[in-house]
Protein backbone atom coordinates (compact mmCIF):
# COMPACT_ATOMS: atom_id res chain seq x y z
CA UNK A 1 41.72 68.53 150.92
CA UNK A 2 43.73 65.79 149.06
CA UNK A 3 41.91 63.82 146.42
CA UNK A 4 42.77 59.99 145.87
CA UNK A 5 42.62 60.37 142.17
CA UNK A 6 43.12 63.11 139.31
CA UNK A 7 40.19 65.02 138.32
CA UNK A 8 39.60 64.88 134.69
CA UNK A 9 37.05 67.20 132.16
CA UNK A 10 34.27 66.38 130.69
CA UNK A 11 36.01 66.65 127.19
CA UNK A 12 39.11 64.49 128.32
CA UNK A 13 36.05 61.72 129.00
CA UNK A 14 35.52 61.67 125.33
CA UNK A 15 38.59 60.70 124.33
CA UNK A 16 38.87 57.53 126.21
CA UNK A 17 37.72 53.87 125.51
CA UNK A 18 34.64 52.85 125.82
CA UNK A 19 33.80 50.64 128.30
CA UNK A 20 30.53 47.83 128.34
CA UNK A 21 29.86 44.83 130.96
CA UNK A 22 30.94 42.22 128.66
CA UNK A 23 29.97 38.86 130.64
CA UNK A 24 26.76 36.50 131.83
CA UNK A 25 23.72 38.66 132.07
CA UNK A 26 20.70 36.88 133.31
CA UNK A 27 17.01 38.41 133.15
CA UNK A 28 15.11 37.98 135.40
CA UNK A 29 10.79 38.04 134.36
CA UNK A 30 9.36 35.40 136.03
CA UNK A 31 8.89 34.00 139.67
CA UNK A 32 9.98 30.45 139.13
CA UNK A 33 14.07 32.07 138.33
CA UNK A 34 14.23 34.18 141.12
CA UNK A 35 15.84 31.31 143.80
CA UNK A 36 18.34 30.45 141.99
CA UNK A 37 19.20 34.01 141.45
CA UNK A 38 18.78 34.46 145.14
CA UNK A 39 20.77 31.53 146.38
CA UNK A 40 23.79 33.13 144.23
CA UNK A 41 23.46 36.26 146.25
CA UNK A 42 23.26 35.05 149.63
CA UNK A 43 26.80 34.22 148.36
CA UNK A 44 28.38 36.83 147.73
CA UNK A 45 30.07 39.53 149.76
CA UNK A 46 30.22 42.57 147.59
CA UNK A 47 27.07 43.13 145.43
CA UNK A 48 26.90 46.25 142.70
CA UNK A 49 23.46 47.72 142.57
CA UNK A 50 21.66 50.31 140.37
CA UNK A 51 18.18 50.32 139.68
CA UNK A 52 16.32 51.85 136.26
CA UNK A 53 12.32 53.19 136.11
CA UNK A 54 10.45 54.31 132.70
CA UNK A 55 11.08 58.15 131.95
CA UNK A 56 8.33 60.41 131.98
CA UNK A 57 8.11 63.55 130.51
CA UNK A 58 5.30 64.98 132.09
CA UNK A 59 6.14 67.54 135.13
CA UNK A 60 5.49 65.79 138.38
CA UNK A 61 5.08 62.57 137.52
CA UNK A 62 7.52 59.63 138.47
CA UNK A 63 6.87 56.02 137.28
CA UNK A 64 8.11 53.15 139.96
CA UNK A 65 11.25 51.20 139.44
CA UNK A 66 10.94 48.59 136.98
CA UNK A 67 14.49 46.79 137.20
CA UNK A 68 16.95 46.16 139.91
CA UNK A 69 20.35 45.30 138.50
CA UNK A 70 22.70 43.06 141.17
CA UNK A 71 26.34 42.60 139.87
CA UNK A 72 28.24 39.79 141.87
CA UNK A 73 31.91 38.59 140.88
CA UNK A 74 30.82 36.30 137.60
CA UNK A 75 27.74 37.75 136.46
CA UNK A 76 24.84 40.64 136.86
CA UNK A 77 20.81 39.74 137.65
CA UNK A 78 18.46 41.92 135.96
CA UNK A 79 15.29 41.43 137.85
CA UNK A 80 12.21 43.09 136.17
CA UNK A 81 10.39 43.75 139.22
CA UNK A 82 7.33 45.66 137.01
CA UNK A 83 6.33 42.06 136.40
CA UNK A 84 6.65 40.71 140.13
CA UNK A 85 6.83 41.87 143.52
CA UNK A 86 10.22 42.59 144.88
CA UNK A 87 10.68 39.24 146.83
CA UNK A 88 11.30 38.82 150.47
CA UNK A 89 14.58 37.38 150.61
CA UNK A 90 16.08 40.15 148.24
CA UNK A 91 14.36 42.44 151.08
CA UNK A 92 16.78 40.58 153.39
CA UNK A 93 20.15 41.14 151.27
CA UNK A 94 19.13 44.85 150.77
CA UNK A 95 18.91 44.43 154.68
CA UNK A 96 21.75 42.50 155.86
CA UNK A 97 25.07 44.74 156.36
CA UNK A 98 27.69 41.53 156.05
CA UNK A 99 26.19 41.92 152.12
CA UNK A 100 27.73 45.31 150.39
CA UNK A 101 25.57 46.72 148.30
CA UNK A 102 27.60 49.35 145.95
CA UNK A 103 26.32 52.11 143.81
CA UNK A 104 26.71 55.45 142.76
CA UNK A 105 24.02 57.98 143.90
CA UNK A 106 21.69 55.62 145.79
CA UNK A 107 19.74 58.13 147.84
CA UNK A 108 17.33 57.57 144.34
CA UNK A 109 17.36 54.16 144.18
CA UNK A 110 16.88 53.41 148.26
CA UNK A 111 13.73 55.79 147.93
CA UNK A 112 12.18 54.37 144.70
CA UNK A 113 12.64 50.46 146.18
CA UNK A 114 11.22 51.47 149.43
CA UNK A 115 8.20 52.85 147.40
CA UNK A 116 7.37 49.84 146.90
CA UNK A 117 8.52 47.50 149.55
CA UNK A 118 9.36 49.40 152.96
CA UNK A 119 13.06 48.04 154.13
CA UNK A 120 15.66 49.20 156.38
CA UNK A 121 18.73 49.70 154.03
CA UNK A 122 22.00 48.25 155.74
CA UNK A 123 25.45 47.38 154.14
CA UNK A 124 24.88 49.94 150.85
CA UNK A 125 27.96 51.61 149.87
CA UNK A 126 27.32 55.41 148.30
CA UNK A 127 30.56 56.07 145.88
CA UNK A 128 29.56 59.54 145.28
CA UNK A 129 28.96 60.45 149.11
CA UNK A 130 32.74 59.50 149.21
CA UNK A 131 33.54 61.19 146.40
CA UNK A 132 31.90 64.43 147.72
CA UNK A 133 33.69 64.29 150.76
CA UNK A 134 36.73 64.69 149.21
CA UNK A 135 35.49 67.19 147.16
CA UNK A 136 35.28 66.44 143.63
CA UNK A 137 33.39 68.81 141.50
CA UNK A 138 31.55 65.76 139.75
CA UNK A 139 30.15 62.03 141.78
CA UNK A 140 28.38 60.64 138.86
CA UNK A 141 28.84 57.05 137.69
CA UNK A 142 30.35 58.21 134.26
CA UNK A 143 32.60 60.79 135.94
CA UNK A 144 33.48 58.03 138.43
CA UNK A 145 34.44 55.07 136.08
CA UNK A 146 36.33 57.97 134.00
CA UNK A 147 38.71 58.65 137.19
CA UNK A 148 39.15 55.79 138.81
CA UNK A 149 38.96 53.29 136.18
CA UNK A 150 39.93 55.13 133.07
CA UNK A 151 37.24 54.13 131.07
CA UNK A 152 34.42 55.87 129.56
CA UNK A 153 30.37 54.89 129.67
CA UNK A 154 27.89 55.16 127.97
CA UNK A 155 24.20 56.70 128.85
CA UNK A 156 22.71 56.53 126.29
CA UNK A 157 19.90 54.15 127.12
CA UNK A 158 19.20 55.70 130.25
CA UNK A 159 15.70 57.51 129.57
CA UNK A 160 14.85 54.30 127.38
CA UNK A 161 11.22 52.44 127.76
CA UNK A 162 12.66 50.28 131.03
CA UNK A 163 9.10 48.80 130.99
CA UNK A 164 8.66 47.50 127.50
CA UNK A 165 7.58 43.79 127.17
CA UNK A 166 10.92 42.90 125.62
CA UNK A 167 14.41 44.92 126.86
CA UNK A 168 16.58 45.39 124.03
CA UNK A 169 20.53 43.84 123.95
CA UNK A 170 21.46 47.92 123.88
CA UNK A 171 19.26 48.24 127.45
CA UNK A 172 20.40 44.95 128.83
CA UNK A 173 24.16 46.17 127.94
CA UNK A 174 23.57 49.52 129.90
CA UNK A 175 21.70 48.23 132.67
CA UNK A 176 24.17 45.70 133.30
CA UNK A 177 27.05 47.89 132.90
CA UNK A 178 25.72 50.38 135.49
CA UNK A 179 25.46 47.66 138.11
CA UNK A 180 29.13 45.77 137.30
CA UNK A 181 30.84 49.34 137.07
CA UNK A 182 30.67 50.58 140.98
CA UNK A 183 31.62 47.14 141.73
CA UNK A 184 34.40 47.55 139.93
CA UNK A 185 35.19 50.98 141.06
CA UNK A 186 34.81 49.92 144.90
CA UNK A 187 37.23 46.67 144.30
CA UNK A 188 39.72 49.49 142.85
CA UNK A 189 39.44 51.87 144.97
CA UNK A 190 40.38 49.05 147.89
CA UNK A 191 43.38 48.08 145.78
CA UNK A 192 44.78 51.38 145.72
CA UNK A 193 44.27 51.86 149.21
CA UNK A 194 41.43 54.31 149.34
CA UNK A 195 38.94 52.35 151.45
CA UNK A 196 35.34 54.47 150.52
CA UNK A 197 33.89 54.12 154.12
CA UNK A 198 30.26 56.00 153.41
CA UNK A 199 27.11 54.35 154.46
CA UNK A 200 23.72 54.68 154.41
CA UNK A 201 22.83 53.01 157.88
């Protein structure tokens, strides 16, 4: 099967730059900021997503998702849903299919939000489901932004307290990053004409 792009190791990943989401991030912690958030989505057409829960370490146990981060064309929403409810009208982006939603491995994410909110997910863009199809021995985010974008991330925040009562600039960093990055992968993918056509509805 042809592949769109090169593969590349996991040692060749090391030796490129690395890459962090370097604009407007806006935290989200309380219900009166959430419509103004919301209004700015309604807006947009193509929406990165990625979501973040607190690790555990004990066998068997999973903690909910505590953040939902939403990257749109100026700026990413970081909305620390283990302080509110996930609110209705972000129920209706994750549920209207004119809206892309795009992520990397969001079989995870889908199942932890509907934990907590039952929703019929329309309009969400998998990059590694595409990137499977075509056979690539790796679909992660890292691997991803490594091929197409020629950048390297970093993950090093990922099994970080994502429920603490203050994030750190590190987590925000990384949490924004993972949400702006598939965005950015999707927009380049389209530019070199490989349209990544898998959905989840």
């Amino acid at each position: 099967m042809t592949t769109p792009y090169e593969e590349i190791s996991k040692e060749d990943i090391q030796h490129l730059d690395l890459y962090y989401y370097e604009g407007e991030t806006i935290v989200i912690e309380k219900n009166e900021d959430i419509p103004e958030a919301i209004n700015e989505l309604y807006n947009e057409t193509i929406i990165g997503i990625d979501t973040e829960r607190k690790p555990s370490f004990k066998k068997g146990n999973i903690n909910p998702v505590s953040l939902i981060q939403l990257a749109t064309r100026n700026k990413v929403y970081l909305f620390r849903i283990n302080f509110f409810k996930i609110p209705d009208k972000l129920i209706s982006i994750f549920e209207n299919p004119e809206i892309l939603k795009i992520g990397v491995g969001l079989d995870d994410d889908l199942q932890g939000l509907k934990e907590l909110k039952p929703f019929t997910p329309k309009g969400f863009v998998d990059l590694s489901k595409y990137f499977q199809k075509k056979e690539y021995k790796q679909s992660s985010l890292k691997y991803l932004a490594a091929t197409v974008l020629n950048v390297r991330i970093s993950k090093g925040q990922q099994v970080s307290n994502w429920e603490r009562t203050q994030l750190t600039s590190a987590q925000i960093k990384y949490a924004a990053t993972d949400a702006w990055v598939p965005r950015k992968i999707y927009l380049s993918m389209i530019e070199d004409g490989n349209f990544p056509q898998t959905m989840t509805d």
